[in-house]
PDB file of N, CA and C in Angstrom:
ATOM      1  N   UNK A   1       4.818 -13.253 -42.609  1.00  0.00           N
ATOM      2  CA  UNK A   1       4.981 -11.915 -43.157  1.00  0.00           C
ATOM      3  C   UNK A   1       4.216 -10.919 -42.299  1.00  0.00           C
ATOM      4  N   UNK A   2       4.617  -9.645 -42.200  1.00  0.00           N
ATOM      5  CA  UNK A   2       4.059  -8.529 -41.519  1.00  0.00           C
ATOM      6  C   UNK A   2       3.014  -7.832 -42.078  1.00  0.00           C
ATOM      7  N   UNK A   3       1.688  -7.767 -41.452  1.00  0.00           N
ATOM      8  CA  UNK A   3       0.531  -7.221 -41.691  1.00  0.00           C
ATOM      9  C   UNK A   3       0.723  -6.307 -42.033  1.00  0.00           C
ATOM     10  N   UNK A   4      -0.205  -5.516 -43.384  1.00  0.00           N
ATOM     11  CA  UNK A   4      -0.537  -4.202 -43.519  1.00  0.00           C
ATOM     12  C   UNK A   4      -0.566  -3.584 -42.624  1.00  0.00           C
ATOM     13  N   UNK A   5      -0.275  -2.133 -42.583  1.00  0.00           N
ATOM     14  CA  UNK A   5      -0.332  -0.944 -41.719  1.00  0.00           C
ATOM     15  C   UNK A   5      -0.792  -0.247 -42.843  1.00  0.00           C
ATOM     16  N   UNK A   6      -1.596   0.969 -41.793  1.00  0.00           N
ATOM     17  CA  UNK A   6      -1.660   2.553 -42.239  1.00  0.00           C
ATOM     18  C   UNK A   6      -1.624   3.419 -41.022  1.00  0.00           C
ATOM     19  N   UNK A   7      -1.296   4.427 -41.535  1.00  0.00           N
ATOM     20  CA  UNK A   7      -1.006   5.231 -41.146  1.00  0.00           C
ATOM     21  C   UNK A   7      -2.470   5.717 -40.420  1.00  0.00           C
ATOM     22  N   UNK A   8      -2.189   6.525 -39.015  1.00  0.00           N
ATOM     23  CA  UNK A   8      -2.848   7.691 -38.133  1.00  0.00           C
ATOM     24  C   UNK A   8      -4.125   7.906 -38.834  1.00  0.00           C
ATOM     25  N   UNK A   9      -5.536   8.111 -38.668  1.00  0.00           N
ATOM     26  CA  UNK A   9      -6.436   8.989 -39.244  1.00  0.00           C
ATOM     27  C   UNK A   9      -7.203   9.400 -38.282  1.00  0.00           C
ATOM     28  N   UNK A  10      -8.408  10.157 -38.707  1.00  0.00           N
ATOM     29  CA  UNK A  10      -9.054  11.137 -37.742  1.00  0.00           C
ATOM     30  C   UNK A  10      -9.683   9.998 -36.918  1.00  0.00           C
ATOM     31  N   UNK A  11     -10.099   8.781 -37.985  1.00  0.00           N
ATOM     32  CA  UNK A  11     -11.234   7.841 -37.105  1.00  0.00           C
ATOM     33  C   UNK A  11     -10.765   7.250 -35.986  1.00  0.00           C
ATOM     34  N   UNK A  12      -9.404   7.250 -36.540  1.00  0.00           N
ATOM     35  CA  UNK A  12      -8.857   6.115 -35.034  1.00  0.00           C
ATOM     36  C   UNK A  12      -8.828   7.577 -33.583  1.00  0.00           C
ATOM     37  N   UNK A  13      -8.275   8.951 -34.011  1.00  0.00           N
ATOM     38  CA  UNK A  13      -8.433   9.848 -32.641  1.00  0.00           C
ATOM     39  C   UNK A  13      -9.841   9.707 -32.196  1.00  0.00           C
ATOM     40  N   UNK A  14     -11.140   9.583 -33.435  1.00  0.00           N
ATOM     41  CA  UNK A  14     -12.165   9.407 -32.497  1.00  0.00           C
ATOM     42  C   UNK A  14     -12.012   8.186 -31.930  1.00  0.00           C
ATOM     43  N   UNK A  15     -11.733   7.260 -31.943  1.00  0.00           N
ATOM     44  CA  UNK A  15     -11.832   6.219 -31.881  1.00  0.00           C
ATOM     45  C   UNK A  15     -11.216   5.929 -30.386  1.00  0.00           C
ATOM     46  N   UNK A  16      -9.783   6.469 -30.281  1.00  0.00           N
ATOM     47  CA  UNK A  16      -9.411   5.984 -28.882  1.00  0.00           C
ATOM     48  C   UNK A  16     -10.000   7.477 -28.184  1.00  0.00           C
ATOM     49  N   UNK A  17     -10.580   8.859 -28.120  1.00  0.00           N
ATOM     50  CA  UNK A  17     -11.027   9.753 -27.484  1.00  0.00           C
ATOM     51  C   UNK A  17     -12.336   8.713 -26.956  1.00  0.00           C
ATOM     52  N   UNK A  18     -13.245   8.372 -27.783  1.00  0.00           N
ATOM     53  CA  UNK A  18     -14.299   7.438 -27.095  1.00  0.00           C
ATOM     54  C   UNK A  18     -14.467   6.207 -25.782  1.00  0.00           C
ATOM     55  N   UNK A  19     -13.119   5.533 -26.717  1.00  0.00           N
ATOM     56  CA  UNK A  19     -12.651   4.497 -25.561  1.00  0.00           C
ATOM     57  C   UNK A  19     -12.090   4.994 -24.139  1.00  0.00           C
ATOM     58  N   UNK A  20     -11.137   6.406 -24.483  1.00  0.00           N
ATOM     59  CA  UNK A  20     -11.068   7.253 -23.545  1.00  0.00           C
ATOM     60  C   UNK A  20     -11.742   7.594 -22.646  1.00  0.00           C
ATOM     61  N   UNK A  21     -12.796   7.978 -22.837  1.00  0.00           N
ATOM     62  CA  UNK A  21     -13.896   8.757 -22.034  1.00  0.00           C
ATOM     63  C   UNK A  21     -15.339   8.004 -22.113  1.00  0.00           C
ATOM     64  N   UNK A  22     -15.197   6.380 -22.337  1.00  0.00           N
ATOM     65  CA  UNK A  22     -16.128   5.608 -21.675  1.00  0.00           C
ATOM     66  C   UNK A  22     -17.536   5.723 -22.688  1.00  0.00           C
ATOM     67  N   UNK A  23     -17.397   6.638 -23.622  1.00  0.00           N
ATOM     68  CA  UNK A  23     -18.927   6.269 -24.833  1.00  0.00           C
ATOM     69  C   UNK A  23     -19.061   5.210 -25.393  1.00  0.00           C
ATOM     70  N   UNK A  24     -17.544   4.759 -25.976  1.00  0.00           N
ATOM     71  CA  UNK A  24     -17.692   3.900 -26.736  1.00  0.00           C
ATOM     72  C   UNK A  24     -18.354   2.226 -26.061  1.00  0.00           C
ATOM     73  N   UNK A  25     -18.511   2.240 -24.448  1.00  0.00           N
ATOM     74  CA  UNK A  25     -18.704   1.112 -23.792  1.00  0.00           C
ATOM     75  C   UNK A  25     -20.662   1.718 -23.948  1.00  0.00           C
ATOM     76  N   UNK A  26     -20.867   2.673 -24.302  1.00  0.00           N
ATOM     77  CA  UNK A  26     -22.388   2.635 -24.133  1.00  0.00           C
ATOM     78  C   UNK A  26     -22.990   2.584 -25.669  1.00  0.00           C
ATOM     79  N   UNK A  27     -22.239   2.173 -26.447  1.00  0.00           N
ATOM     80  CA  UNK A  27     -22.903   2.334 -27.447  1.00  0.00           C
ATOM     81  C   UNK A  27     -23.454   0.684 -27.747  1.00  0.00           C
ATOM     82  N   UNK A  28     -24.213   0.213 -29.109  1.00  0.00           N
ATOM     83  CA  UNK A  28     -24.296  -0.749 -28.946  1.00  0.00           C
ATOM     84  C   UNK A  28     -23.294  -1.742 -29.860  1.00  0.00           C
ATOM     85  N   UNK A  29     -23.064  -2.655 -29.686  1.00  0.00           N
ATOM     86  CA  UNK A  29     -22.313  -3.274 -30.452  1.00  0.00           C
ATOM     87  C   UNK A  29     -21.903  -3.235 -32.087  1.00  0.00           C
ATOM     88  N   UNK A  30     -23.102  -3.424 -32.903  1.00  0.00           N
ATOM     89  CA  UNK A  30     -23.173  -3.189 -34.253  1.00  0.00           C
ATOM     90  C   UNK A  30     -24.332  -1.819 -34.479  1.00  0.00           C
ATOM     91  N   UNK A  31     -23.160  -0.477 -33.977  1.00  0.00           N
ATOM     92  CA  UNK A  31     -23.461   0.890 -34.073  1.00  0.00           C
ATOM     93  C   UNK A  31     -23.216   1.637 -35.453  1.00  0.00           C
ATOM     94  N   UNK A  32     -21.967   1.080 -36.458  1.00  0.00           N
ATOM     95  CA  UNK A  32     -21.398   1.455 -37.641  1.00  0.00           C
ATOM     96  C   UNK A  32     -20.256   1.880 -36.915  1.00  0.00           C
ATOM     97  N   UNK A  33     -19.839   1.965 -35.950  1.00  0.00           N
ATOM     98  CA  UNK A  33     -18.714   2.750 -35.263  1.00  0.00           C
ATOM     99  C   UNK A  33     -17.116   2.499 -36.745  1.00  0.00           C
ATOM    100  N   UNK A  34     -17.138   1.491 -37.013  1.00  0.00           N
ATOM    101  CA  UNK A  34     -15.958   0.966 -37.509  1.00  0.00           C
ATOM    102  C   UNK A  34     -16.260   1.351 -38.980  1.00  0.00           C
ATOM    103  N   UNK A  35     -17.629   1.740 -39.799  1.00  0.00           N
ATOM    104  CA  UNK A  35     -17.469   2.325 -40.871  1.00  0.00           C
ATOM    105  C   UNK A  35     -17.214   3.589 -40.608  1.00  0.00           C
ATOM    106  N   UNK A  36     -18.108   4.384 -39.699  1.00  0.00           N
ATOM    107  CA  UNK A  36     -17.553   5.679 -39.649  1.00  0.00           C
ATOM    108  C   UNK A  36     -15.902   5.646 -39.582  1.00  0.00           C
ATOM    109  N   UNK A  37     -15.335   5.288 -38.388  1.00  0.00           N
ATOM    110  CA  UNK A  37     -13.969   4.882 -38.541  1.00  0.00           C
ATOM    111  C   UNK A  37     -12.934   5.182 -39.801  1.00  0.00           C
ATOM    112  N   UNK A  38     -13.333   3.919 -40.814  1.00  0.00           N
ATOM    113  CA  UNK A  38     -12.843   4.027 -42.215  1.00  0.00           C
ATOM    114  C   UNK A  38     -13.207   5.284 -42.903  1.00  0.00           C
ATOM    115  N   UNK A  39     -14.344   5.801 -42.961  1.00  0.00           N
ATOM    116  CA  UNK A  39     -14.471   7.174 -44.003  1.00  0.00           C
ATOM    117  C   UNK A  39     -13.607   8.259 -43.144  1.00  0.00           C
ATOM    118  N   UNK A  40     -13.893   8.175 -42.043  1.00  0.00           N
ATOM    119  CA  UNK A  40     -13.176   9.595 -40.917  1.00  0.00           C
ATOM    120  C   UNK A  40     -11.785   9.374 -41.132  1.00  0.00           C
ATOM    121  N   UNK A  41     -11.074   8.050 -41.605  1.00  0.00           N
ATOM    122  CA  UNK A  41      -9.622   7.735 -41.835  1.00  0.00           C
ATOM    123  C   UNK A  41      -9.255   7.990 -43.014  1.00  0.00           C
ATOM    124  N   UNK A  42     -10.254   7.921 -43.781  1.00  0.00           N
ATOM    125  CA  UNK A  42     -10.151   8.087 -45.476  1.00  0.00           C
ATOM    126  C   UNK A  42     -10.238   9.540 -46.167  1.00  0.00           C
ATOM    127  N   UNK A  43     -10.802  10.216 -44.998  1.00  0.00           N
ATOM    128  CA  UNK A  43     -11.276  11.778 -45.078  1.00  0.00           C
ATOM    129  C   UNK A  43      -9.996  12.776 -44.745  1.00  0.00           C
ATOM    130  N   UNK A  44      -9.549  12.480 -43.724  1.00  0.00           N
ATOM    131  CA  UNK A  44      -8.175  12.908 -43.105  1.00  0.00           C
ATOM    132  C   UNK A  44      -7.313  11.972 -42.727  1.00  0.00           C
ATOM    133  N   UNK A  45      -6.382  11.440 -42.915  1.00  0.00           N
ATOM    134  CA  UNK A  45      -4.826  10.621 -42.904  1.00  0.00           C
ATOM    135  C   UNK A  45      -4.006  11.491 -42.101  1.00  0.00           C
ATOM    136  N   UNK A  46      -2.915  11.289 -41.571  1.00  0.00           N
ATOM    137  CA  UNK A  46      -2.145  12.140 -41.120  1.00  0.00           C
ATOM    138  C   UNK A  46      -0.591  11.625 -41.528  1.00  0.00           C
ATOM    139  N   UNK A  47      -0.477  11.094 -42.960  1.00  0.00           N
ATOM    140  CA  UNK A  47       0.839  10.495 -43.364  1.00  0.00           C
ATOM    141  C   UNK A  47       0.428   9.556 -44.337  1.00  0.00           C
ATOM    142  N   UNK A  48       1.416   9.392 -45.456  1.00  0.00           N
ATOM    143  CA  UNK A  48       1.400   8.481 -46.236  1.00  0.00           C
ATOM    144  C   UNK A  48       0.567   7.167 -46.303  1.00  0.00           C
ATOM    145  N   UNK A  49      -0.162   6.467 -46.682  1.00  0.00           N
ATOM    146  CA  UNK A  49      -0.294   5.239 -46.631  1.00  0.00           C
ATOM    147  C   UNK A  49       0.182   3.875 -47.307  1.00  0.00           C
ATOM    148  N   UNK A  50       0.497   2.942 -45.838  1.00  0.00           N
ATOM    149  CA  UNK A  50       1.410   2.204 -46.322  1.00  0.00           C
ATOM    150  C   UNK A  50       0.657   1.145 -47.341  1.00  0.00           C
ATOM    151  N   UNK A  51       0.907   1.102 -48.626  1.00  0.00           N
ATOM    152  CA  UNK A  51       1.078   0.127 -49.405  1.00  0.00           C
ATOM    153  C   UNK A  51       1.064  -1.429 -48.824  1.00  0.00           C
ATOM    154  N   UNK A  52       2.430  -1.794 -49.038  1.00  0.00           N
ATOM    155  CA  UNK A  52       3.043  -2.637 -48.858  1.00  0.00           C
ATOM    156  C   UNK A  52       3.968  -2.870 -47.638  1.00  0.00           C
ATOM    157  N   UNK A  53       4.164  -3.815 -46.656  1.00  0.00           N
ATOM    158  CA  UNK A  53       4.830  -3.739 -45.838  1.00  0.00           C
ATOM    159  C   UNK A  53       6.043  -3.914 -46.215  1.00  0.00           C
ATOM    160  N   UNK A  54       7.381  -3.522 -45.767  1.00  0.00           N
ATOM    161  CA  UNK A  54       8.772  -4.015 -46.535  1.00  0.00           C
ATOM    162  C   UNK A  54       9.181  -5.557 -46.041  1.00  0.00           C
ATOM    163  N   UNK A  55       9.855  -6.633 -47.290  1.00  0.00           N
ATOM    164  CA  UNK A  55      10.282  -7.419 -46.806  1.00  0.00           C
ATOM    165  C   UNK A  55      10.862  -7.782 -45.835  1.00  0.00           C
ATOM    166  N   UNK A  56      11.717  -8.893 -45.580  1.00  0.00           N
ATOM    167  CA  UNK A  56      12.859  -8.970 -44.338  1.00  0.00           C
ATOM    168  C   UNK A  56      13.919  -8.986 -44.656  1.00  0.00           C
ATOM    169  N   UNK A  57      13.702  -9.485 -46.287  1.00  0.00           N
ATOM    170  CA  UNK A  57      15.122  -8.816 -47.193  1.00  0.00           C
ATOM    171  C   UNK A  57      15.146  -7.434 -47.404  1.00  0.00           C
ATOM    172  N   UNK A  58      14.158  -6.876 -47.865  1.00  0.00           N
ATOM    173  CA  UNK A  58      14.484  -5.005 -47.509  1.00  0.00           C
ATOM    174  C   UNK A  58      15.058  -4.419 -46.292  1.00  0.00           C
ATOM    175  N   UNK A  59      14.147  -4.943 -45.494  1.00  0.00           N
ATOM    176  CA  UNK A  59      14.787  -4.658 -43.842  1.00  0.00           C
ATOM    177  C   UNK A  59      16.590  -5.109 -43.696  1.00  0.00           C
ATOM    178  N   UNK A  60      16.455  -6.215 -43.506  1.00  0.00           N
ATOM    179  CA  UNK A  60      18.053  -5.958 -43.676  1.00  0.00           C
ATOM    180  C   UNK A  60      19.302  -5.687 -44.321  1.00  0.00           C
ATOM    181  N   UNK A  61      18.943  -5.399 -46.017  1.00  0.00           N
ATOM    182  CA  UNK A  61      19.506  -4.597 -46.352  1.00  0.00           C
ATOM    183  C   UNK A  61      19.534  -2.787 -46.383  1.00  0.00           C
ATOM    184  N   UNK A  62      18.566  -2.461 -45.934  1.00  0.00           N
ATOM    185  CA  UNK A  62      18.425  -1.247 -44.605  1.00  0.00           C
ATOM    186  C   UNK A  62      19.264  -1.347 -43.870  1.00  0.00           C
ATOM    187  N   UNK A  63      19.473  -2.051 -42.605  1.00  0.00           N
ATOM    188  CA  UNK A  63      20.343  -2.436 -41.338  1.00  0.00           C
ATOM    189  C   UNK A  63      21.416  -2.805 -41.590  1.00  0.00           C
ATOM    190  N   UNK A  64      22.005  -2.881 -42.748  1.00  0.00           N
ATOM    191  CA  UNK A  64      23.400  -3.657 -43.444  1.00  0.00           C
ATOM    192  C   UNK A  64      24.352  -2.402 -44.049  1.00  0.00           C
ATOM    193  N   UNK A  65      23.212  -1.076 -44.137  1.00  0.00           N
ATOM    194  CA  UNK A  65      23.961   0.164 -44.603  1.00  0.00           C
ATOM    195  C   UNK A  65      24.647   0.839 -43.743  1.00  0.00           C
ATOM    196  N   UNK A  66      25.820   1.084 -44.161  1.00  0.00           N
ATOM    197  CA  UNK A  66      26.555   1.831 -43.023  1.00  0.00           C
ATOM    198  C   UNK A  66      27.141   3.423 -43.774  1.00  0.00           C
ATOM    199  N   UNK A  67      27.539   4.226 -42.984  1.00  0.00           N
ATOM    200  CA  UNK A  67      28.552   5.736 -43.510  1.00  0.00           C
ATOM    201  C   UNK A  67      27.231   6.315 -44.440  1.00  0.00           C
ATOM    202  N   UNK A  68      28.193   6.530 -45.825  1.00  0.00           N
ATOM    203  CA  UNK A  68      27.403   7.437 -46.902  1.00  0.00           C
ATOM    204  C   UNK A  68      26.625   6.542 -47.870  1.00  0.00           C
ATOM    205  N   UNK A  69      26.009   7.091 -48.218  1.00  0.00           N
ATOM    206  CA  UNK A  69      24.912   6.284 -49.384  1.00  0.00           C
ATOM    207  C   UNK A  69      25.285   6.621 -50.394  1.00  0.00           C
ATOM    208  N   UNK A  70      25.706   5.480 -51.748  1.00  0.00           N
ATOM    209  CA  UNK A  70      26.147   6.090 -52.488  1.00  0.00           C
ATOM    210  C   UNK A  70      24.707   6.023 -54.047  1.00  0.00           C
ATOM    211  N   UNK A  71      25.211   6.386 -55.319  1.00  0.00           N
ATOM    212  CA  UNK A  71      24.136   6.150 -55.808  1.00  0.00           C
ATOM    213  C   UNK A  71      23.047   4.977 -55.935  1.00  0.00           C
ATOM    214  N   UNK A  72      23.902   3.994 -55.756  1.00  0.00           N
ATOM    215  CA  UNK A  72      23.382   2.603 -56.511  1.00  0.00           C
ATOM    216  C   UNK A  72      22.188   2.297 -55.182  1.00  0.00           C
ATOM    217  N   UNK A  73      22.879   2.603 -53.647  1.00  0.00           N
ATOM    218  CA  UNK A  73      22.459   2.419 -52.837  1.00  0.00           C
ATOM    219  C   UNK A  73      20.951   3.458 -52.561  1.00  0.00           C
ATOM    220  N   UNK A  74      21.581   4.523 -53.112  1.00  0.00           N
ATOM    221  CA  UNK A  74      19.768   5.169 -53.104  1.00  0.00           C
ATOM    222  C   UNK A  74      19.088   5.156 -54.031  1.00  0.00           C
ATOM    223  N   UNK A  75      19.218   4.419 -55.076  1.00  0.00           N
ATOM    224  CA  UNK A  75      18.499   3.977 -56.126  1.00  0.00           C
ATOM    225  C   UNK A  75      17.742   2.821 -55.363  1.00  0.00           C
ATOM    226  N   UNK A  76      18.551   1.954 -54.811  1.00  0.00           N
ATOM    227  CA  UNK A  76      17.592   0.673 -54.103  1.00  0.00           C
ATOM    228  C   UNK A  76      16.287   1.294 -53.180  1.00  0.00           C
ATOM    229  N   UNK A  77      17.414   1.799 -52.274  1.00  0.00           N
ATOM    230  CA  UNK A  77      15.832   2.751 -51.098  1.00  0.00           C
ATOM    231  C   UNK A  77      15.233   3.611 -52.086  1.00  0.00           C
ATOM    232  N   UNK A  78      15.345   4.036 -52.916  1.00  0.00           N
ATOM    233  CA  UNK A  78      14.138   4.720 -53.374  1.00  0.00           C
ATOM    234  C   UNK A  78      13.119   3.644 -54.183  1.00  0.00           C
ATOM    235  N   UNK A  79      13.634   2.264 -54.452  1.00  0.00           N
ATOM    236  CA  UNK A  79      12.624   1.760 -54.919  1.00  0.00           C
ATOM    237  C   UNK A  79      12.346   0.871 -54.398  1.00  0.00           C
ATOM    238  N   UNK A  80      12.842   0.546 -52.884  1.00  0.00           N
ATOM    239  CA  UNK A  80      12.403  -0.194 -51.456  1.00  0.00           C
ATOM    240  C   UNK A  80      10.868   0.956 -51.139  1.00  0.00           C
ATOM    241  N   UNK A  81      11.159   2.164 -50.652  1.00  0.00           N
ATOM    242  CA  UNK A  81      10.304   3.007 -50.440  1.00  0.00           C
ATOM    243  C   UNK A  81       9.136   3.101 -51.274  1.00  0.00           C
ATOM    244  N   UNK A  82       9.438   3.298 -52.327  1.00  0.00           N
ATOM    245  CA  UNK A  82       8.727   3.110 -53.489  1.00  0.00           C
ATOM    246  C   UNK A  82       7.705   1.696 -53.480  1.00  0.00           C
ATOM    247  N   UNK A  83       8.160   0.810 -53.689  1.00  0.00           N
ATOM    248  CA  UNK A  83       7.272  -0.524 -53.065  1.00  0.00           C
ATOM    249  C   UNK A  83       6.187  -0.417 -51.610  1.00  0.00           C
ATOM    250  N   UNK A  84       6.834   0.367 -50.535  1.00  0.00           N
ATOM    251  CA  UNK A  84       6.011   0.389 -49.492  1.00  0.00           C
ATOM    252  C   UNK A  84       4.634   1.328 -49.594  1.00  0.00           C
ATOM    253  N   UNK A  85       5.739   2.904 -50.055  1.00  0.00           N
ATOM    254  CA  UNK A  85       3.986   3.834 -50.458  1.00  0.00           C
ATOM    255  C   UNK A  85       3.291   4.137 -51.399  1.00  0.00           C
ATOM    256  N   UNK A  86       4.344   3.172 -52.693  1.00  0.00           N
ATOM    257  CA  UNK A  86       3.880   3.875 -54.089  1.00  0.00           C
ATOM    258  C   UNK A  86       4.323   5.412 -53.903  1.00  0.00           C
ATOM    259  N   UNK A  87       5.235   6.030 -53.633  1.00  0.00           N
ATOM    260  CA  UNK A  87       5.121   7.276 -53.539  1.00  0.00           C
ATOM    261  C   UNK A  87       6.891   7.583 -54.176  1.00  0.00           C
ATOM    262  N   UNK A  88       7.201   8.083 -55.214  1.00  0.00           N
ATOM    263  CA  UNK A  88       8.390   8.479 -55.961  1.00  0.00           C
ATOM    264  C   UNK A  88       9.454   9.576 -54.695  1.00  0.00           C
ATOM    265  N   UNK A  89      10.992   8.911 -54.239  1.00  0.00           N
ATOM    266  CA  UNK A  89      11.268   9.870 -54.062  1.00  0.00           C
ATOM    267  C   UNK A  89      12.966   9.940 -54.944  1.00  0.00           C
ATOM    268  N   UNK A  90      13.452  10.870 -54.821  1.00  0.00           N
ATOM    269  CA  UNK A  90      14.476  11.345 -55.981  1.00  0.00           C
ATOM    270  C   UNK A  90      15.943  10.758 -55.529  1.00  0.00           C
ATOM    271  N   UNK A  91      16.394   9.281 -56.419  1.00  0.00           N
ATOM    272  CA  UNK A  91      17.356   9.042 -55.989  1.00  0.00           C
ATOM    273  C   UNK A  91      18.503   9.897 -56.281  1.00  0.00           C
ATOM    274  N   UNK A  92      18.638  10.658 -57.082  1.00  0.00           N
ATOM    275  CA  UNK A  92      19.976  11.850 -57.153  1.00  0.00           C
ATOM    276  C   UNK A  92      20.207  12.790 -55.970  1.00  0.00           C
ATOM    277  N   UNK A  93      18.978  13.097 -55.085  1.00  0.00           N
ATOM    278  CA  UNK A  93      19.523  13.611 -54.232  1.00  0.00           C
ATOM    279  C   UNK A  93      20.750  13.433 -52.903  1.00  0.00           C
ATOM    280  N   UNK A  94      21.123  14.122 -51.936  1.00  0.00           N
ATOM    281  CA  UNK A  94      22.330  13.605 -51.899  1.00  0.00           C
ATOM    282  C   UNK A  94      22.315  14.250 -50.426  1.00  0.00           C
ATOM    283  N   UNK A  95      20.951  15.222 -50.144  1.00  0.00           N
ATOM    284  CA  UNK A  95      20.672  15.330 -48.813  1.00  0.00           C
ATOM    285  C   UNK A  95      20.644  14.511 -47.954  1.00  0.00           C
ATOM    286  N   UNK A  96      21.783  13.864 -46.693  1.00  0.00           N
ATOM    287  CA  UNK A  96      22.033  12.535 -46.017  1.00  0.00           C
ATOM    288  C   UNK A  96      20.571  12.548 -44.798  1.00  0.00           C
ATOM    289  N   UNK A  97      19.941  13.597 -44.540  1.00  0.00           N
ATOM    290  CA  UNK A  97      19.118  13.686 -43.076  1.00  0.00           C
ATOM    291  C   UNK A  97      17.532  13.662 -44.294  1.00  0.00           C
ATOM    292  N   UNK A  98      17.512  13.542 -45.471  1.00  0.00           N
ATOM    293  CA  UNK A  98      16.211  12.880 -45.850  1.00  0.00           C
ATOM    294  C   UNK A  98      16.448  11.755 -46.326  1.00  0.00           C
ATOM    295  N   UNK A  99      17.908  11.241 -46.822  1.00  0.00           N
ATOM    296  CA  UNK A  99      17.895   9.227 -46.350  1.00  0.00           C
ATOM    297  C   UNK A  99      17.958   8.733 -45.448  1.00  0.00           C
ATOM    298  N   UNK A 100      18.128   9.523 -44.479  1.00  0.00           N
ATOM    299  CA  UNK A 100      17.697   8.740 -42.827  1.00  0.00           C
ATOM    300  C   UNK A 100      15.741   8.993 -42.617  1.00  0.00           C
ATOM    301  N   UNK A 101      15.230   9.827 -43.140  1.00  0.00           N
ATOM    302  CA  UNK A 101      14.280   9.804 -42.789  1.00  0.00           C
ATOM    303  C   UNK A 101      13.599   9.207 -43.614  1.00  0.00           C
ATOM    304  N   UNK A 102      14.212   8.962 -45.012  1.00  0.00           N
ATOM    305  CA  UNK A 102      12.934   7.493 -45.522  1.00  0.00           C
ATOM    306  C   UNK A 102      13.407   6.653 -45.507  1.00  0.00           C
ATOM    307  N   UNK A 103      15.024   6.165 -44.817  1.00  0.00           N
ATOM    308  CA  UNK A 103      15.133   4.831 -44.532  1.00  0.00           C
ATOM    309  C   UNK A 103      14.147   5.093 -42.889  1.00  0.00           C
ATOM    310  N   UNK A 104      14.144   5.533 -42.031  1.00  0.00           N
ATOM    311  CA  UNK A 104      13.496   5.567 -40.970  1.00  0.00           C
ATOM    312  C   UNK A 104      11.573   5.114 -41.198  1.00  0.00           C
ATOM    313  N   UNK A 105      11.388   5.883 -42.127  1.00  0.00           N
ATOM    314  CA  UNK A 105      10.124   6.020 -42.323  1.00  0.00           C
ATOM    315  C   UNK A 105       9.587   4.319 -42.881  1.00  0.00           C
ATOM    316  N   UNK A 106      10.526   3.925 -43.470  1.00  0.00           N
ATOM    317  CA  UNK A 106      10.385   2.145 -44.277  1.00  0.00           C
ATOM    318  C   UNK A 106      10.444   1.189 -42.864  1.00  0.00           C
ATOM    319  N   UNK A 107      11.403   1.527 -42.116  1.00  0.00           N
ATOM    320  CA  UNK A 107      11.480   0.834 -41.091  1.00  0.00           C
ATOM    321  C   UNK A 107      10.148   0.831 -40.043  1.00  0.00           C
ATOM    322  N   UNK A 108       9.774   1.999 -40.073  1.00  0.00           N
ATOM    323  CA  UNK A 108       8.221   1.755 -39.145  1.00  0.00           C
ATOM    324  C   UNK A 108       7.312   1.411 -39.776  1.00  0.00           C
ATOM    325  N   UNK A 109       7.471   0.721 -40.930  1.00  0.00           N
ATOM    326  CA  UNK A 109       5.958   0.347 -41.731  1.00  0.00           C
ATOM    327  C   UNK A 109       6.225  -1.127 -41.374  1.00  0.00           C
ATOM    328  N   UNK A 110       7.236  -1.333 -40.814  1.00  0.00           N
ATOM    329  CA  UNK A 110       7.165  -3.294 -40.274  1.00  0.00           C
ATOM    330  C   UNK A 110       5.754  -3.548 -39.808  1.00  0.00           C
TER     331      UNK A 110
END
């Protein structure tokens, strides 16, 4: 099964800016670097956090959708999605370029 993810936070920009520019090789090993990390990630996010990773049965019934989505079908992705961020989105809607973007968005939480 596919490891947790989360999403972008401030700690990880410090994090590779350091590795970037060679501090992080002068610091000492057990500095706290990696708690700061977590609070600086926990403080600012830059996107949802993923929950749950999606199955491989979610995934390919994702990849199995073709044309228009009809209800039944965005009832599922909304509670495929729903499983990944805990986060409600509205299966009645019927806008086709925000079911590409949270079927898109499920797909990068592999």
């Amino acid at each position: 099964m596919a490891r947790k993810k989360r999403e972008l936070g401030l700690g990880d920009i410090v994090e590779a800016v350091t590795e970037a520019t060679g501090i992080k090789q002068l610091m000492p090993e057990d500095c706290g670097c990696d708690k700061r990390k977590e609070q600086l990630n926990a403080l600012l996010s830059f996107g949802k956090k993923i929950v749950n990773c999606p199955t491989t049965e979610q995934i390919e019934y994702l990849n199995n959708l073709n044309g228009s989505i009809n209800l039944e079908q965005r009832k599922d992705i909304s509670n495929i999605y729903y499983y990944v961020y805990q986060y409600e989105i509205d299966a009645t809607s019927t806008c086709g370029d925000c079911w590409n973007n949270w079927i898109a968005q499920i797909k990068r939480a592999v």
